[in-house]
PDB file of N, CA and C in Angstrom:
ATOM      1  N   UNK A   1     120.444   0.941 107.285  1.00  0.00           N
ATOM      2  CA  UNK A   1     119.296   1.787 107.092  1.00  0.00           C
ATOM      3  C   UNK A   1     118.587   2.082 108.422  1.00  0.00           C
ATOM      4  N   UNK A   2     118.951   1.590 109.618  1.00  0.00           N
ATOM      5  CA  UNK A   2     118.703   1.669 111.296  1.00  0.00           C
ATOM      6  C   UNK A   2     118.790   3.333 111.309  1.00  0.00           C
ATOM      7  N   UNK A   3     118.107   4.092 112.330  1.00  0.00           N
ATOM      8  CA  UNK A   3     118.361   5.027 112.629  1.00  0.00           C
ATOM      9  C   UNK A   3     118.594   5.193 113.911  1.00  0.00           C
ATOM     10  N   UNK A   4     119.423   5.970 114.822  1.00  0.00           N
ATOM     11  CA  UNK A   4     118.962   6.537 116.077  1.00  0.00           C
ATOM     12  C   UNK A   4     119.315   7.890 115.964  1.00  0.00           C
ATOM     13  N   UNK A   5     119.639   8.252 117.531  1.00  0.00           N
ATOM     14  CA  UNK A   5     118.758   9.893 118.059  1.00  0.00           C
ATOM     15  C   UNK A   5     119.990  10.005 117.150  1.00  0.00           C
ATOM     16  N   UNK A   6     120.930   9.628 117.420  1.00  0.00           N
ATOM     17  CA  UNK A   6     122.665  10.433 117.045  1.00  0.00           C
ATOM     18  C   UNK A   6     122.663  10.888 115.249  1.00  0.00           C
ATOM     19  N   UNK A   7     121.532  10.102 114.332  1.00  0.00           N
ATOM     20  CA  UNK A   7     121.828  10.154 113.124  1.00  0.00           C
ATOM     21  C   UNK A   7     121.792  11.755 112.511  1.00  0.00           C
ATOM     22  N   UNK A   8     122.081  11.761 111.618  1.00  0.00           N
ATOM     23  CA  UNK A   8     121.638  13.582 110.943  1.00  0.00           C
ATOM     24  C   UNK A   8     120.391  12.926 109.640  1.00  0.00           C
ATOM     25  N   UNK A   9     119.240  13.171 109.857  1.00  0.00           N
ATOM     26  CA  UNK A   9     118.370  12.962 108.651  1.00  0.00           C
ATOM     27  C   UNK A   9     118.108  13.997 107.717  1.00  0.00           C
ATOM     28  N   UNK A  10     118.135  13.854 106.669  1.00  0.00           N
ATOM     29  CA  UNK A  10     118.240  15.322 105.620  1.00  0.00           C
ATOM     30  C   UNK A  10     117.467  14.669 104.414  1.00  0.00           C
ATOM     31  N   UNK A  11     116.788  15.695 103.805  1.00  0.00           N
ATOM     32  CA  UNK A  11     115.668  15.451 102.924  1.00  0.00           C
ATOM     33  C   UNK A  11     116.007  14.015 102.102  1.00  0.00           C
ATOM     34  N   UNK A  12     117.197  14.087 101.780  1.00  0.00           N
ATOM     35  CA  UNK A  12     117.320  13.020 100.544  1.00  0.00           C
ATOM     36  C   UNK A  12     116.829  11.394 101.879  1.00  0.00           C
ATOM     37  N   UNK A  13     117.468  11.607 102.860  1.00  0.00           N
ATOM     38  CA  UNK A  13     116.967   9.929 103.396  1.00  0.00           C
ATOM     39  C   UNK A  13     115.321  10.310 103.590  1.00  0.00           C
ATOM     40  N   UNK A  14     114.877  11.745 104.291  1.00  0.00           N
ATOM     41  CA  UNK A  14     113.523  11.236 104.155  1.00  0.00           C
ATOM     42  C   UNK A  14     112.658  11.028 102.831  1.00  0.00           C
ATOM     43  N   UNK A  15     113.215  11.284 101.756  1.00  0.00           N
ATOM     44  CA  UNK A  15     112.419  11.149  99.952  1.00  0.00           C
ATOM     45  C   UNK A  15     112.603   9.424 100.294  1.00  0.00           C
ATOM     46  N   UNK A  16     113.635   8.626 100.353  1.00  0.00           N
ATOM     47  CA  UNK A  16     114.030   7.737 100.394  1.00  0.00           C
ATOM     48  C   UNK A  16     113.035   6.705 101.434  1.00  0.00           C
ATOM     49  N   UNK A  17     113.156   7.506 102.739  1.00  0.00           N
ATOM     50  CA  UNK A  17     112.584   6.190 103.517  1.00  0.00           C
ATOM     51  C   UNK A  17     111.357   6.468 103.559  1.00  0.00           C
ATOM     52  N   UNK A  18     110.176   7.577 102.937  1.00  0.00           N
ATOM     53  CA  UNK A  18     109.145   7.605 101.899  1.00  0.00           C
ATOM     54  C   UNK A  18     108.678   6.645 101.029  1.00  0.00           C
ATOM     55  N   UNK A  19     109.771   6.858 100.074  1.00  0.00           N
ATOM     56  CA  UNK A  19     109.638   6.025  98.922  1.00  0.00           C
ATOM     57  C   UNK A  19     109.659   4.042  99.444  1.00  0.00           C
ATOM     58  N   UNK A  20     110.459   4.063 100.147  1.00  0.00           N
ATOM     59  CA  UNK A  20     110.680   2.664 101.159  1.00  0.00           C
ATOM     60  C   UNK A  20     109.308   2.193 101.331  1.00  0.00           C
ATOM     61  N   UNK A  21     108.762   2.680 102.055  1.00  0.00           N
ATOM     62  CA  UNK A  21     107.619   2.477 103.196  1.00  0.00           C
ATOM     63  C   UNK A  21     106.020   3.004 102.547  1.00  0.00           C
ATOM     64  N   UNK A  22     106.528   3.511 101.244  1.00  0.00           N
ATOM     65  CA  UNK A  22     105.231   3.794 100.741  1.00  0.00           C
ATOM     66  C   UNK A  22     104.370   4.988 100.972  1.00  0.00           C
ATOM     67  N   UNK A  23     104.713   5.838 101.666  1.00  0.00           N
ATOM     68  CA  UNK A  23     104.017   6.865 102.396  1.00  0.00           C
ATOM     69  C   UNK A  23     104.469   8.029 102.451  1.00  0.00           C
ATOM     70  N   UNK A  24     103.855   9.616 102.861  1.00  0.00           N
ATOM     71  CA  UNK A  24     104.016  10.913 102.725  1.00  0.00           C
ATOM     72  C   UNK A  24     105.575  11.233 103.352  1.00  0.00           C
ATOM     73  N   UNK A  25     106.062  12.337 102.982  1.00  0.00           N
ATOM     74  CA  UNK A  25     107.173  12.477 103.544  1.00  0.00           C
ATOM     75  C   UNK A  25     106.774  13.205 104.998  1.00  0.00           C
ATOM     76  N   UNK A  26     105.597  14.042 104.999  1.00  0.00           N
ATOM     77  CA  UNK A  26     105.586  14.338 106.343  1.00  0.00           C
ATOM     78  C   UNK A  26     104.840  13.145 107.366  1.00  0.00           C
ATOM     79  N   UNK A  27     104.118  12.281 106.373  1.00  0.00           N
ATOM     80  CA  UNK A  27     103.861  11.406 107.698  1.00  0.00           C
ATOM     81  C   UNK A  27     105.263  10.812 108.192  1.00  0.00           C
ATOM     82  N   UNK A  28     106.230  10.171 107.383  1.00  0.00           N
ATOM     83  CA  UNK A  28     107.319   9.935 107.790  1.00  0.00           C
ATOM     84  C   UNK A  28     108.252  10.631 108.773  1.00  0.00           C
ATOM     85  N   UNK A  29     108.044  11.985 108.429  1.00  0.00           N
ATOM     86  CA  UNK A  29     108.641  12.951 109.248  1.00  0.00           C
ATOM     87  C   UNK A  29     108.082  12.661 110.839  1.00  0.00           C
ATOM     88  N   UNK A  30     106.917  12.679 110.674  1.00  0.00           N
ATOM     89  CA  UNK A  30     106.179  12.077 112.402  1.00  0.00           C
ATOM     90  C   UNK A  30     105.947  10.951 113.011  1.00  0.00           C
ATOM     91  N   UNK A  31     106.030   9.764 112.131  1.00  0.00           N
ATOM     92  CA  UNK A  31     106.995   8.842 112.906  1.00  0.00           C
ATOM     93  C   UNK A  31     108.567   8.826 113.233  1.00  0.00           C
ATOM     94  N   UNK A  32     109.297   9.080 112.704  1.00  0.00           N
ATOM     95  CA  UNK A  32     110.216   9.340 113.368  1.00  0.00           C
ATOM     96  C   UNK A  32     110.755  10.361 114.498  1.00  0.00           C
ATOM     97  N   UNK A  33     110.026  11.605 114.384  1.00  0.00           N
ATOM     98  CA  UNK A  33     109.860  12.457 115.523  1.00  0.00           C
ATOM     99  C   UNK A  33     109.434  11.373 116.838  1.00  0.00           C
ATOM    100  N   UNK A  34     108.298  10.530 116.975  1.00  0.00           N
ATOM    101  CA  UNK A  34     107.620  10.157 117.530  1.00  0.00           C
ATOM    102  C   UNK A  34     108.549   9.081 118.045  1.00  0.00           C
ATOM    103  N   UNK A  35     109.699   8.269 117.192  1.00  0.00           N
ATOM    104  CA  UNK A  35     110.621   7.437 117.789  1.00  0.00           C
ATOM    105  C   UNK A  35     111.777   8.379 118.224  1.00  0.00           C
ATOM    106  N   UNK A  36     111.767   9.363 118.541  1.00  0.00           N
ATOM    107  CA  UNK A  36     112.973  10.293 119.300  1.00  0.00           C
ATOM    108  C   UNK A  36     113.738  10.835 118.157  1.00  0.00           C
ATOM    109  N   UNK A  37     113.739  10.670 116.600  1.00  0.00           N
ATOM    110  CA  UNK A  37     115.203  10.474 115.878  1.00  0.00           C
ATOM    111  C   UNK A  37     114.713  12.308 115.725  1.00  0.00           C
ATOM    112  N   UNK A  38     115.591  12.838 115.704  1.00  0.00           N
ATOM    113  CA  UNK A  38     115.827  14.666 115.614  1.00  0.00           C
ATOM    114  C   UNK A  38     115.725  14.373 113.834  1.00  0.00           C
ATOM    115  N   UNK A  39     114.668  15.391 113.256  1.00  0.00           N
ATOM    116  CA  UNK A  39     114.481  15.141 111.962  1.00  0.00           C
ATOM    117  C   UNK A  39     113.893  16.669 111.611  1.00  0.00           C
ATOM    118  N   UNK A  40     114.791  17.009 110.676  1.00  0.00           N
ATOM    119  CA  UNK A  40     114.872  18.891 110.354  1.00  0.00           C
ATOM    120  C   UNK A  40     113.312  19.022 110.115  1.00  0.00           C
ATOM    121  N   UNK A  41     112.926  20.627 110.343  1.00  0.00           N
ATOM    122  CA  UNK A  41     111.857  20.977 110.290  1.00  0.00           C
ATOM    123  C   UNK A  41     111.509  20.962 108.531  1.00  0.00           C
ATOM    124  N   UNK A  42     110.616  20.420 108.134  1.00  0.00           N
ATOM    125  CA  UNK A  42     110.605  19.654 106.587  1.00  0.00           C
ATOM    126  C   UNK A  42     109.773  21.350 105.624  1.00  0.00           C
ATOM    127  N   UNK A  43     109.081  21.943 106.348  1.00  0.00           N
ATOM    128  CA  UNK A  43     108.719  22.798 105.659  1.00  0.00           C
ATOM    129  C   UNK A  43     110.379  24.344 104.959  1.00  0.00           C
ATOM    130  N   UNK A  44     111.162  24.242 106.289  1.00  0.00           N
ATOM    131  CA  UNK A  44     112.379  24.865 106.245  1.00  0.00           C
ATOM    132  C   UNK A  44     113.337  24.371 105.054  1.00  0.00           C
ATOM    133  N   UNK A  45     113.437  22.989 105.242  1.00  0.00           N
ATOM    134  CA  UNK A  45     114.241  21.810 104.440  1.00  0.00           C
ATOM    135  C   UNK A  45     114.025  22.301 103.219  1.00  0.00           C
ATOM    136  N   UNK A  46     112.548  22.164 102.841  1.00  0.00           N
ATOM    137  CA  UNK A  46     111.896  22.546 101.168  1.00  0.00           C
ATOM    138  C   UNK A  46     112.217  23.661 100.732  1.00  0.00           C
ATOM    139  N   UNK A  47     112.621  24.799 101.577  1.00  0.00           N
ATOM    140  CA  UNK A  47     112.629  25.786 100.769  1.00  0.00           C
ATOM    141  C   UNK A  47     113.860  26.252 100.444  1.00  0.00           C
ATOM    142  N   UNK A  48     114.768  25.765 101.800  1.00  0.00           N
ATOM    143  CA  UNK A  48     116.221  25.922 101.155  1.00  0.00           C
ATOM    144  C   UNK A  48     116.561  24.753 100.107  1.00  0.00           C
ATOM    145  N   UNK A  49     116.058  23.931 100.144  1.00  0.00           N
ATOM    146  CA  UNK A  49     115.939  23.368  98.836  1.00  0.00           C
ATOM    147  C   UNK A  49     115.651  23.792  97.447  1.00  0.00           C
ATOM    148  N   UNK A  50     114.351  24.727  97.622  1.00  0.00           N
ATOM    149  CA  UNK A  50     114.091  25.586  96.099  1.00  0.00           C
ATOM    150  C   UNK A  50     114.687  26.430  96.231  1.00  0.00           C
ATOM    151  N   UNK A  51     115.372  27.465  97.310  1.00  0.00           N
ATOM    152  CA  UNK A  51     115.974  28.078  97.006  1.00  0.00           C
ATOM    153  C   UNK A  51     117.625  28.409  96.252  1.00  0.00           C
ATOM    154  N   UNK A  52     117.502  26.809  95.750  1.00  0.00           N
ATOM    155  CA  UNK A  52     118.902  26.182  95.566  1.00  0.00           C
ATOM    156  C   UNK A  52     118.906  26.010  94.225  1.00  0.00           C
ATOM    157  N   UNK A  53     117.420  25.688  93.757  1.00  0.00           N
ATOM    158  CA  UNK A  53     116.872  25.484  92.491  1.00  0.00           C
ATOM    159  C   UNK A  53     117.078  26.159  91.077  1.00  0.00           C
ATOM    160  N   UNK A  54     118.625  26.063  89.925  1.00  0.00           N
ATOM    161  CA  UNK A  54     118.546  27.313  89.436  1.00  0.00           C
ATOM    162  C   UNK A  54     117.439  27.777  88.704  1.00  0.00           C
ATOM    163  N   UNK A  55     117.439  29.448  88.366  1.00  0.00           N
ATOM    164  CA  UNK A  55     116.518  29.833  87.523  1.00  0.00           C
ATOM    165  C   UNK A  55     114.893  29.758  88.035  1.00  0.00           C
ATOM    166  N   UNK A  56     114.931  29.429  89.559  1.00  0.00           N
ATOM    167  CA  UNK A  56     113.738  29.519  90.253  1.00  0.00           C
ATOM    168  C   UNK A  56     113.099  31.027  90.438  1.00  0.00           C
ATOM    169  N   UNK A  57     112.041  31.402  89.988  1.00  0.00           N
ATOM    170  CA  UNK A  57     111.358  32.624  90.280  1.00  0.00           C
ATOM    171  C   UNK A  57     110.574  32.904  91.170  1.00  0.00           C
ATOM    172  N   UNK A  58     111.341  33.901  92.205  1.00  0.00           N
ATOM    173  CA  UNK A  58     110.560  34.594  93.263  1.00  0.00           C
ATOM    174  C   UNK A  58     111.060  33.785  94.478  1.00  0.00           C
ATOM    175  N   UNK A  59     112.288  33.526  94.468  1.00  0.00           N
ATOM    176  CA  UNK A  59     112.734  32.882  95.446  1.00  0.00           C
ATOM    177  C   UNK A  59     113.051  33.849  96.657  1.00  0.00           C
ATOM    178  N   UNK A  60     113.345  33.404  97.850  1.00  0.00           N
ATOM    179  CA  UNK A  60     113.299  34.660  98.968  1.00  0.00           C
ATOM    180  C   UNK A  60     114.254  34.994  99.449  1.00  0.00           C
TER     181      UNK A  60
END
């Protein structure tokens, strides 16, 4: 569950190391920025996420 710079982080580990640690996914998102680890832009992440969503309305 270690991370470094080399890892690929993608929504499902950050829901996860959230849920871990008790706390927001974007605060999570900025500690790990803050320890170097490259961690996708989370607002981008979400939407290709709903946009994945079937039967979602008004998707872009």
């Amino acid at each position: 569950m270690f991370l470094t710079i080399d890892c690929d982080v993608d929504l499902y580990d950050l829901i996860e190391r959230s849920r871990a640690m008790k706390t927001s996914i974007a605060r999570t998102v900025r500690w790990l920025q803050e320890l170097g680890i490259p961690v996708p832009d989370l607002s981008q992440t979400l939407r290709s996420a709903l946009d994945r969503v079937p039967g979602r309305v008004g998707g872009s």
